[in-house]
Protein backbone atom coordinates (compact mmCIF):
# COMPACT_ATOMS: atom_id res chain seq x y z
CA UNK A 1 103.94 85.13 102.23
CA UNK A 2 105.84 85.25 98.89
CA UNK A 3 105.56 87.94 96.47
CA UNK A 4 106.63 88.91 93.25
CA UNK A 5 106.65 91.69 90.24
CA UNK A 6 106.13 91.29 86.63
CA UNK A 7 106.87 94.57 84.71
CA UNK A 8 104.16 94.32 82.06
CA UNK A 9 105.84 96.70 79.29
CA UNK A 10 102.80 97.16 77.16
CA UNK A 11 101.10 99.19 79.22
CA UNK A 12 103.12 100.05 82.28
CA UNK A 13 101.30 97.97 84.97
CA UNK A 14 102.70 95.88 87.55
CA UNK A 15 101.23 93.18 89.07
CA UNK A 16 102.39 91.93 92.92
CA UNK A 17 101.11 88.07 93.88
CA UNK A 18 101.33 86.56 97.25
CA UNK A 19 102.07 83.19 95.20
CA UNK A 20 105.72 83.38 93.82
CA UNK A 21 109.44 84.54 95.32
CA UNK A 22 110.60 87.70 97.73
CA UNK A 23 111.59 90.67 95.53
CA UNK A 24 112.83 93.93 96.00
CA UNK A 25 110.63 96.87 95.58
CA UNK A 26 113.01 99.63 95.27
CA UNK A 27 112.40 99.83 91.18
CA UNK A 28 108.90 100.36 92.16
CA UNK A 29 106.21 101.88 94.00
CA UNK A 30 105.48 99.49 96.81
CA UNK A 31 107.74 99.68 99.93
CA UNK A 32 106.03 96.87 101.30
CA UNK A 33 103.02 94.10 101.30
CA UNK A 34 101.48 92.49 104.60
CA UNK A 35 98.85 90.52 104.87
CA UNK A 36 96.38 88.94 108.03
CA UNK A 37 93.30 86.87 108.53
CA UNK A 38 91.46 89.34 110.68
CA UNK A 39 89.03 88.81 113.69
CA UNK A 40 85.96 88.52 111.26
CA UNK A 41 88.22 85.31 109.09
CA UNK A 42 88.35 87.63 106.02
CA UNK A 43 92.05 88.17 104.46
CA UNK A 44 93.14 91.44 104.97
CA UNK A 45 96.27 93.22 102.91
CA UNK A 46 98.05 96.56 103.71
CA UNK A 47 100.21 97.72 100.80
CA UNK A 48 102.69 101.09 101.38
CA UNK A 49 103.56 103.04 98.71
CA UNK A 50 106.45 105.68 98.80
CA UNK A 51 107.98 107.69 96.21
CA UNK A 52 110.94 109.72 96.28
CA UNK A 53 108.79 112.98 93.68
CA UNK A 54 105.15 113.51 93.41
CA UNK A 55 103.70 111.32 91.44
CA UNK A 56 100.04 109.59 90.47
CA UNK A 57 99.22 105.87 89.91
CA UNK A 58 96.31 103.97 89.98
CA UNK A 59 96.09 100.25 92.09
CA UNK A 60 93.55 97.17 92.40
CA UNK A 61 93.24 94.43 94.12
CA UNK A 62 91.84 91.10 92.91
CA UNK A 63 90.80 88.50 94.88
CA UNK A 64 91.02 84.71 94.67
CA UNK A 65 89.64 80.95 96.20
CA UNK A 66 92.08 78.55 97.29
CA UNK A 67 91.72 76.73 94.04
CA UNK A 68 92.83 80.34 91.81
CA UNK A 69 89.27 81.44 90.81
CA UNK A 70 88.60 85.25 91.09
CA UNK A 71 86.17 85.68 93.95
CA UNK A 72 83.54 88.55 92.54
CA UNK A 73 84.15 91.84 94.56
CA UNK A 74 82.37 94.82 92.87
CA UNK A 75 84.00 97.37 95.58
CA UNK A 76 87.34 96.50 94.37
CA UNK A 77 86.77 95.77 90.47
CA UNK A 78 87.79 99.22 88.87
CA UNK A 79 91.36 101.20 89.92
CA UNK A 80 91.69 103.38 92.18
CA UNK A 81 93.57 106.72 91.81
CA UNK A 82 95.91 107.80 94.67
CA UNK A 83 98.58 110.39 94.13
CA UNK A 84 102.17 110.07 96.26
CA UNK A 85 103.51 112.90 97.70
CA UNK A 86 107.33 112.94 97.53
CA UNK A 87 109.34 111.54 100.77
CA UNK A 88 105.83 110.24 102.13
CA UNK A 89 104.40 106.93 102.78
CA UNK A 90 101.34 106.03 101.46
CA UNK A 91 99.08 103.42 103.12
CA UNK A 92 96.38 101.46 101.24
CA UNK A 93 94.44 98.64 103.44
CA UNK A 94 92.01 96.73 101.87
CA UNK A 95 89.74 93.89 103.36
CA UNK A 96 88.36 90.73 101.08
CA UNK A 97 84.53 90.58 100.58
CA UNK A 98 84.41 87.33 101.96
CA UNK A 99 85.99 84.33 103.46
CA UNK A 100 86.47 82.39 100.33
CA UNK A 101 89.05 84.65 99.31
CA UNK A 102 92.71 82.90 100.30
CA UNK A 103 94.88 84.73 97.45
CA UNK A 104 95.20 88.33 96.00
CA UNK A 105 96.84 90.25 93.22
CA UNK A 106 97.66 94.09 92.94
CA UNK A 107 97.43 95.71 89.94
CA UNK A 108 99.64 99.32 89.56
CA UNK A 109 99.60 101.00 86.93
């Protein structure tokens, strides 16, 4: 699926879509994005961080219908903190609440 960054220079935050072009990561965070339908029919996403020093960010994931209408998710509504050790990946998986959800955005900021 295609992906894309928008550098959001007000506060910091970048936001990675399945909906747009391939980009590189390297100026950020994320090594990489996968996604899956999994056995249950729910849309599934890995993301893995890396970062070459120790460092903290915080992530979310919103989730949307096949027509672009957030799909309520209270487990996923507020950030999450994770903190990167330096040299080491960092995997995040994260599993929609239900079946109407075809799209997602990440939030890091």
């Amino acid at each position: 699926m295609k992906k894309i960054i928008f550098s959001l220079l007000l506060n910091c935050m970048l936001l990675v879509s399945q909906d747009t072009l391939d980009v590189n990561f390297k100026h950020t965070n994320v090594k990489s994005v996968k996604e899956r339908i999994n056995n249950a029919g729910l849309l599934e996403v890995q993301i893995i961080f890396y970062s070459s020093v120790d460092k903290k960010l915080s992530y979310k994931i919103e989730w949307f219908d096949k027509d672009g209408f957030v799909v309520k998710n209270t487990i996923d509504r507020n950030y999450k903190n994770i903190r990167l050790l330096a040299k080491q990946e960092y995997i995040i998986q994260n599993i929609a609440s239900n079946k109407e959800a075809k799209k997602y955005k990440i939030y890091i900021k």
